[in-house]
Protein backbone atom coordinates (compact mmCIF):
# COMPACT_ATOMS: atom_id res chain seq x y z
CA UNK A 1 160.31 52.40 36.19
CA UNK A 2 160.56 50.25 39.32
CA UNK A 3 162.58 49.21 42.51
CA UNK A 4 165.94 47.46 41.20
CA UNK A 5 168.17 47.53 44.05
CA UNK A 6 167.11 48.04 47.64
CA UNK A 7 169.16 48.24 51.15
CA UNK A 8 167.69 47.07 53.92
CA UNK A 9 169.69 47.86 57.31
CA UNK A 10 170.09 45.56 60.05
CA UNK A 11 171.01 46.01 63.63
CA UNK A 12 171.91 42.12 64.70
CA UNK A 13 168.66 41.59 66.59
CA UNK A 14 165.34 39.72 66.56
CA UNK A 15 163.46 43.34 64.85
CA UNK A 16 166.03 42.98 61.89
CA UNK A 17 163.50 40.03 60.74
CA UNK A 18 160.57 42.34 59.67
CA UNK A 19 163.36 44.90 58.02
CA UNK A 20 164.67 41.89 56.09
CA UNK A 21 160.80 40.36 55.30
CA UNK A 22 159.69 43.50 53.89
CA UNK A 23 162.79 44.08 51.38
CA UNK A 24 162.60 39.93 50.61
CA UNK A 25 158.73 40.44 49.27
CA UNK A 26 159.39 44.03 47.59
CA UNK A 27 162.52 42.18 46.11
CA UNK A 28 160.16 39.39 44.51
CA UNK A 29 157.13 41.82 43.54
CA UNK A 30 159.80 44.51 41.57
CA UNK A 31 162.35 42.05 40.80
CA UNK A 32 164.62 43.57 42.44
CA UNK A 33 168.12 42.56 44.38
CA UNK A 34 168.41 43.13 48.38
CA UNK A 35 171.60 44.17 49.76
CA UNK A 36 171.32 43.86 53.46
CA UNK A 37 174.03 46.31 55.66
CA UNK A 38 174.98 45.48 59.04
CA UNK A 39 175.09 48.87 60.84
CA UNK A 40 175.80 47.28 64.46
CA UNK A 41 178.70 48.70 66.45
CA UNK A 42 182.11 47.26 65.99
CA UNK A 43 183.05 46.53 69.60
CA UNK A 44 186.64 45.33 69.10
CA UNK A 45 187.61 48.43 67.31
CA UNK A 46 185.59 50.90 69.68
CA UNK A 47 187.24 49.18 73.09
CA UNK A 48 190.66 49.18 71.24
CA UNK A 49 190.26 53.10 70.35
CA UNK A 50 189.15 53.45 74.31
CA UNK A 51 192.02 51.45 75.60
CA UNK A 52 194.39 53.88 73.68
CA UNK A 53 192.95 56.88 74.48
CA UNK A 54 193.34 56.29 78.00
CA UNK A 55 196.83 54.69 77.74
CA UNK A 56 195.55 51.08 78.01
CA UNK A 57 195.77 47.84 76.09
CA UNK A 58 193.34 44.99 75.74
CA UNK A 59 194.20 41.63 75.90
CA UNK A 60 194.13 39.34 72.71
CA UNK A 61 191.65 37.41 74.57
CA UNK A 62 189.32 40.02 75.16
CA UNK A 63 189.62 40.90 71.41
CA UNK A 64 189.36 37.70 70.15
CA UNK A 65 186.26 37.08 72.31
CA UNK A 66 185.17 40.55 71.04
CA UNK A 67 185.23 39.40 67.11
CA UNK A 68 183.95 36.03 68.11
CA UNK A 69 180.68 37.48 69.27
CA UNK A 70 180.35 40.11 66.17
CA UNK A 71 181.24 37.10 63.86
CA UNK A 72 178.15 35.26 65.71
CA UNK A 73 176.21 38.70 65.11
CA UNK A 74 176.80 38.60 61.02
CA UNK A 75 175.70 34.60 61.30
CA UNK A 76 172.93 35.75 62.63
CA UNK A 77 171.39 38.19 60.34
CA UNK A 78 172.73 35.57 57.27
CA UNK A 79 170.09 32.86 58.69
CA UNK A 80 167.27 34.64 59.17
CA UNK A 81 167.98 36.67 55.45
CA UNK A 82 168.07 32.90 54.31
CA UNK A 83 165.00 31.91 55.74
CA UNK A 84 163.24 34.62 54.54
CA UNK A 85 164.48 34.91 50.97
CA UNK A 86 163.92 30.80 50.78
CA UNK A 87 160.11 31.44 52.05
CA UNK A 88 159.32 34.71 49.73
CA UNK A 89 161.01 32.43 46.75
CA UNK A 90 163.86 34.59 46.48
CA UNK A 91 167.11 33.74 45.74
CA UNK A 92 169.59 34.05 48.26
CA UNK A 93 173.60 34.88 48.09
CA UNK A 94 175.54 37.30 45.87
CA UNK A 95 174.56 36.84 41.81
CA UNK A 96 173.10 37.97 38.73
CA UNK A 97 169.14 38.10 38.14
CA UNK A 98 166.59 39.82 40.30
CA UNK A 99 164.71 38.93 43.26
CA UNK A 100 167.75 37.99 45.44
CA UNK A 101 168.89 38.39 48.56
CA UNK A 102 172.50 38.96 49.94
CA UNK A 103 173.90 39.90 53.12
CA UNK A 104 177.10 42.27 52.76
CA UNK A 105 180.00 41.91 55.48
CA UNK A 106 180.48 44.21 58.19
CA UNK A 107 183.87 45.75 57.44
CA UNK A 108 183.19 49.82 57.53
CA UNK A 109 182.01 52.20 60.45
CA UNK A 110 178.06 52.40 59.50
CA UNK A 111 178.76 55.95 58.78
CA UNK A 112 180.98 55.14 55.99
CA UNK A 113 179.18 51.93 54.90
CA UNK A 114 175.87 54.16 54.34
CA UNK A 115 177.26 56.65 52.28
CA UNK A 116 178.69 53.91 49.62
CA UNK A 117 176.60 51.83 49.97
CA UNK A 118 173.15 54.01 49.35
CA UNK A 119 174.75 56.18 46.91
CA UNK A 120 172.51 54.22 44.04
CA UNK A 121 169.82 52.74 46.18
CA UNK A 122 166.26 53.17 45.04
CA UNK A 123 164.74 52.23 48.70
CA UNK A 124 166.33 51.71 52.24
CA UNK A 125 164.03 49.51 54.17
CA UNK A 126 164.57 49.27 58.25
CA UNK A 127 161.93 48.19 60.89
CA UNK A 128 159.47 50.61 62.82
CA UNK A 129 160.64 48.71 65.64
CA UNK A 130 164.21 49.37 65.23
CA UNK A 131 163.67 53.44 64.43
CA UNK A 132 163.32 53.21 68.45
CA UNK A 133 166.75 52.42 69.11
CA UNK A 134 169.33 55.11 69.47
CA UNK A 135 172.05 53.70 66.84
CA UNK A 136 169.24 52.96 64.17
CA UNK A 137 167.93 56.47 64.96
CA UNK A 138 170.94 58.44 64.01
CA UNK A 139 170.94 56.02 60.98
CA UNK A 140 167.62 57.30 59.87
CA UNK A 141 168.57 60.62 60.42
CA UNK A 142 172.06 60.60 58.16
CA UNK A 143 169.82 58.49 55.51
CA UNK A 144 167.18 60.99 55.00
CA UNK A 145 168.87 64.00 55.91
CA UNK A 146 172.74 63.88 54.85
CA UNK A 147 172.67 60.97 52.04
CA UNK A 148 169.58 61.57 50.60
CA UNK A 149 168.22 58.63 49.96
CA UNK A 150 164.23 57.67 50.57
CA UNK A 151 163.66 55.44 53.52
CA UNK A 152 160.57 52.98 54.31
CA UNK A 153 159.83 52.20 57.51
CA UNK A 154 158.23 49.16 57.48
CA UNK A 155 155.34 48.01 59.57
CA UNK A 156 153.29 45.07 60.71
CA UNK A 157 154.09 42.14 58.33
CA UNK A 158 151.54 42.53 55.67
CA UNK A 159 153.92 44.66 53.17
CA UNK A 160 153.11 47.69 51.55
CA UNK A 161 150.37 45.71 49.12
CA UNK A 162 146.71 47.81 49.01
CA UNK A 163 145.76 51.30 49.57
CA UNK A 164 148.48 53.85 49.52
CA UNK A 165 147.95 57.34 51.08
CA UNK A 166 149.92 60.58 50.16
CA UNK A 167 150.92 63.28 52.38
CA UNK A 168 150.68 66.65 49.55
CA UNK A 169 151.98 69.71 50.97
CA UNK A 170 153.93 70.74 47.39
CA UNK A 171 156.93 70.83 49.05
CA UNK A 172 160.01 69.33 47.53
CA UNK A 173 160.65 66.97 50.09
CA UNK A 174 157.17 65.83 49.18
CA UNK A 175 157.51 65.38 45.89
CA UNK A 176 160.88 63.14 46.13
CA UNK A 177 159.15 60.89 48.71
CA UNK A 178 156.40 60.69 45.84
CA UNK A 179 158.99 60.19 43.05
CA UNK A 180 160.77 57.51 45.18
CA UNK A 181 156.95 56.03 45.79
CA UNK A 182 156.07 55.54 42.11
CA UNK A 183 156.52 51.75 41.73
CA UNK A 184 154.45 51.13 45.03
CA UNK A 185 151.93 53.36 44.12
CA UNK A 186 151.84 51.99 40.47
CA UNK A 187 150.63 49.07 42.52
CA UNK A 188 148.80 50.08 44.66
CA UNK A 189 145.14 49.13 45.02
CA UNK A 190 143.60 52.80 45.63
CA UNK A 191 145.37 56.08 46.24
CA UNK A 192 144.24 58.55 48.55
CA UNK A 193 145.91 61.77 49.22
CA UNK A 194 145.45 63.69 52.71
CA UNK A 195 146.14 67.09 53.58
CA UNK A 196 146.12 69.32 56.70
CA UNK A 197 145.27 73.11 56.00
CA UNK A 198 147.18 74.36 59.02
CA UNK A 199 150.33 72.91 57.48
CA UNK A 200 150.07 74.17 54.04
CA UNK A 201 152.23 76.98 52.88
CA UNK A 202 150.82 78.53 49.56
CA UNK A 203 153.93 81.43 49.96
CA UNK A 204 156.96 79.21 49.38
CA UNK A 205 155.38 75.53 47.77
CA UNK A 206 152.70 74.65 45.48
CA UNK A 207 150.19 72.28 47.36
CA UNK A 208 147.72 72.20 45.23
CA UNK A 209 145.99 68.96 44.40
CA UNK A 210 145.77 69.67 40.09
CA UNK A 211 149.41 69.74 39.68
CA UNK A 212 149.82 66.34 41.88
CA UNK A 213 147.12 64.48 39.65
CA UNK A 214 148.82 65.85 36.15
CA UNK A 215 152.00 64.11 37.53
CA UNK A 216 150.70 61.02 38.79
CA UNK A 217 148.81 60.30 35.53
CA UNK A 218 151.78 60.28 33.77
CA UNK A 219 152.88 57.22 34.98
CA UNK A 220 149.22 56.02 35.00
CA UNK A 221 148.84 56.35 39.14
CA UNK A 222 145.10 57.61 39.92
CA UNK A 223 144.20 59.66 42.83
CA UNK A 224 141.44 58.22 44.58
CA UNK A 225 139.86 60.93 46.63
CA UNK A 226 141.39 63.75 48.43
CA UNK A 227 140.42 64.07 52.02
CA UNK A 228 141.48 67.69 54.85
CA UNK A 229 142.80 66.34 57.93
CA UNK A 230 141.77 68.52 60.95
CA UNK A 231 143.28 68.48 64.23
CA UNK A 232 145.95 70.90 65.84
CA UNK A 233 148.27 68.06 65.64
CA UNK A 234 148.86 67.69 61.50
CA UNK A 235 150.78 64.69 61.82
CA UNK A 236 148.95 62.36 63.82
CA UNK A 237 145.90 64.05 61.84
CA UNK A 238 147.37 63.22 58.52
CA UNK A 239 147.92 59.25 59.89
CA UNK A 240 144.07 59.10 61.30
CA UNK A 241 142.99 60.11 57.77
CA UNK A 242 145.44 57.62 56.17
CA UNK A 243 144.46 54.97 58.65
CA UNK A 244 140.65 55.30 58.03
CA UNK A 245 140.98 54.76 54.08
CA UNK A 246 142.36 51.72 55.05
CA UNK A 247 146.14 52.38 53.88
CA UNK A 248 148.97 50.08 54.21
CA UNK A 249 151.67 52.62 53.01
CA UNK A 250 152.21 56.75 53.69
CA UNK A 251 154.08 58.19 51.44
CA UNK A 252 155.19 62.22 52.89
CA UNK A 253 158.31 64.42 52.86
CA UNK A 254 160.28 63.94 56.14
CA UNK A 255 161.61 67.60 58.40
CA UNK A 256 160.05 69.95 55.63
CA UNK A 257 160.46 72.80 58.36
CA UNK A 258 163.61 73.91 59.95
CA UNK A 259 164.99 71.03 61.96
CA UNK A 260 165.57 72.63 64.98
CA UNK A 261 162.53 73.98 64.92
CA UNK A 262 161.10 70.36 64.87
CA UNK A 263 163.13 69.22 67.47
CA UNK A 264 162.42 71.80 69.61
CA UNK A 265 158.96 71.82 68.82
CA UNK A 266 158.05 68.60 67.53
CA UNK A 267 156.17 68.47 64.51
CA UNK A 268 154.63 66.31 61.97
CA UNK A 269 157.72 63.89 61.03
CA UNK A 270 158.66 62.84 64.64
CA UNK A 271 154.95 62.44 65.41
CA UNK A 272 154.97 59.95 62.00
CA UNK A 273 157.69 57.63 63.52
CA UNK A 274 156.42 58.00 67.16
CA UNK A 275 153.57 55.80 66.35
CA UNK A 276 153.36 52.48 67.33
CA UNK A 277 150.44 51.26 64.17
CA UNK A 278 149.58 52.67 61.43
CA UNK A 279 150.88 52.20 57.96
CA UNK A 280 154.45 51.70 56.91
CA UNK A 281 155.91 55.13 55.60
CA UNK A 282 157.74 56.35 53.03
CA UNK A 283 159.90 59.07 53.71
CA UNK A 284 162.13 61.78 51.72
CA UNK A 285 163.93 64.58 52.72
């Protein structure tokens, strides 16, 4: 089992570098291909959907100088992808073979181009630093929540290589972050799995630590030590604990309460991407 085809989402700026870094070295360590997705907004179609709902027309100046600037925005992204895949040894362009990198055209709304696109993705990688913005955001969300798929966001520019640290609460948005983690973790140097009492739920999920172990040694992952976070704030407990064993990647189940309720109330996911340091994560919903 392992990593075979990964996404990695870029916005057309300077923080797409790290996105595209990370998925370049987990492309050469798994062997993997990298399809990277522009998801940044398609001006000349936006201002030309404005101009008509308001009655208006745009010049074919302004449009041309509209698709001039997101063709400069796609050159952009296909540099620095070849950059990186030509320093992590990877090749770059569309092909057959493993470890390479290619950089798919922006023709669909991101909406659309997400669905297809991570319909059989093992991993979407983006950048902590682009989970800030309010475009790459909303991308997160539809990832995790609406598509499915598991998402890493990556931090620092170390890669996900040494201790690993998992988040067990037994729920099922738990279990396919750990599912989606096993190649990483197969890897991993040590595995440590944290847990905060406060946020366990024995009534509905199964948190104990037996079952977690019988599953991991299937597939020949070890659990380290097992460590209680305490703290009336379970996420940023959870990432203390994670951060003291040393761990480069967190592994946990993203909004395993109701939504609103987080959003209203916070909780331990928004806490997880608030963050500035820390290790990258590993999310599933």
């Amino acid at each position: 089992m392992g990593l075979k085809l990964i996404v990695v989402l870029a916005s057309g700026r300077e923080r797409d570098e790290r996105a595209i870094n990370f998925g370049a070295q987990m492309a050469v360590e798994h062997d993997a291909k990298v399809e990277i997705l522009p998801v940044y907004s398609d001006s000349a179609a936006d201002m030309i959907a404005m101009g008509a709902a308001v009655g208006a027309t745009l010049s074919q100046t302004v449009i041309d100088e509209l698709l001039a600037a997101e063709g400069e925005v796609q050159r952009r992204i296909e540099t620095v992808a070849r950059l990186v895949a030509a320093k992590r040894g990877a090749a770059f362009g569309f092909g057959d073979g493993g470890s390479r990198i290619s950089v798919l055209a922006r023709k669909l709304q991101p909406a659309l181009a997400l669905a297809r696109r991570t319909a059989l993705a093992d991993l979407v990688v983006l950048a902590h630093d682009q989970s800030g913005d309010s475009p790459m955001r909303r991308h997160l969300g539809e990832v995790l929540l609406n598509l499915g798929a598991p998402v890493l966001v990556a931090r620092g520019d170390g890669g996900v290589a040494g201790a690993a640290a998992i988040a067990w609460d037994g729920s099922p948005q738990a279990g396919r972050a750990i599912r989606a983690s096993l190649p990483m973790l197969q890897r991993a140097s040590s595995v440590h799995v944290v847990q905060c009492p406060t946020g366990l739920d024995f009534q509905v999920n199964d948190p104990h630590i037996g079952r977690l172990k019988d599953y991991l040694d299937l597939y020949g992952v070890g659990i380290d030590d097992v460590e209680l976070a305490e703290g009336d704030d379970e996420g940023a407990a959870l990432l203390s604990l994670a951060q003291s064993r040393g761990a480069t990647l967190f592994v946990a189940g993203a909004w395993g309460r109701s939504r609103v309720r987080e959003t209203i109330f916070g909780g331990a996911t928004r806490t997880f991407l608030q963050k500035d340091d820390g290790p990258s994560l590993l999310l599933a919903h």
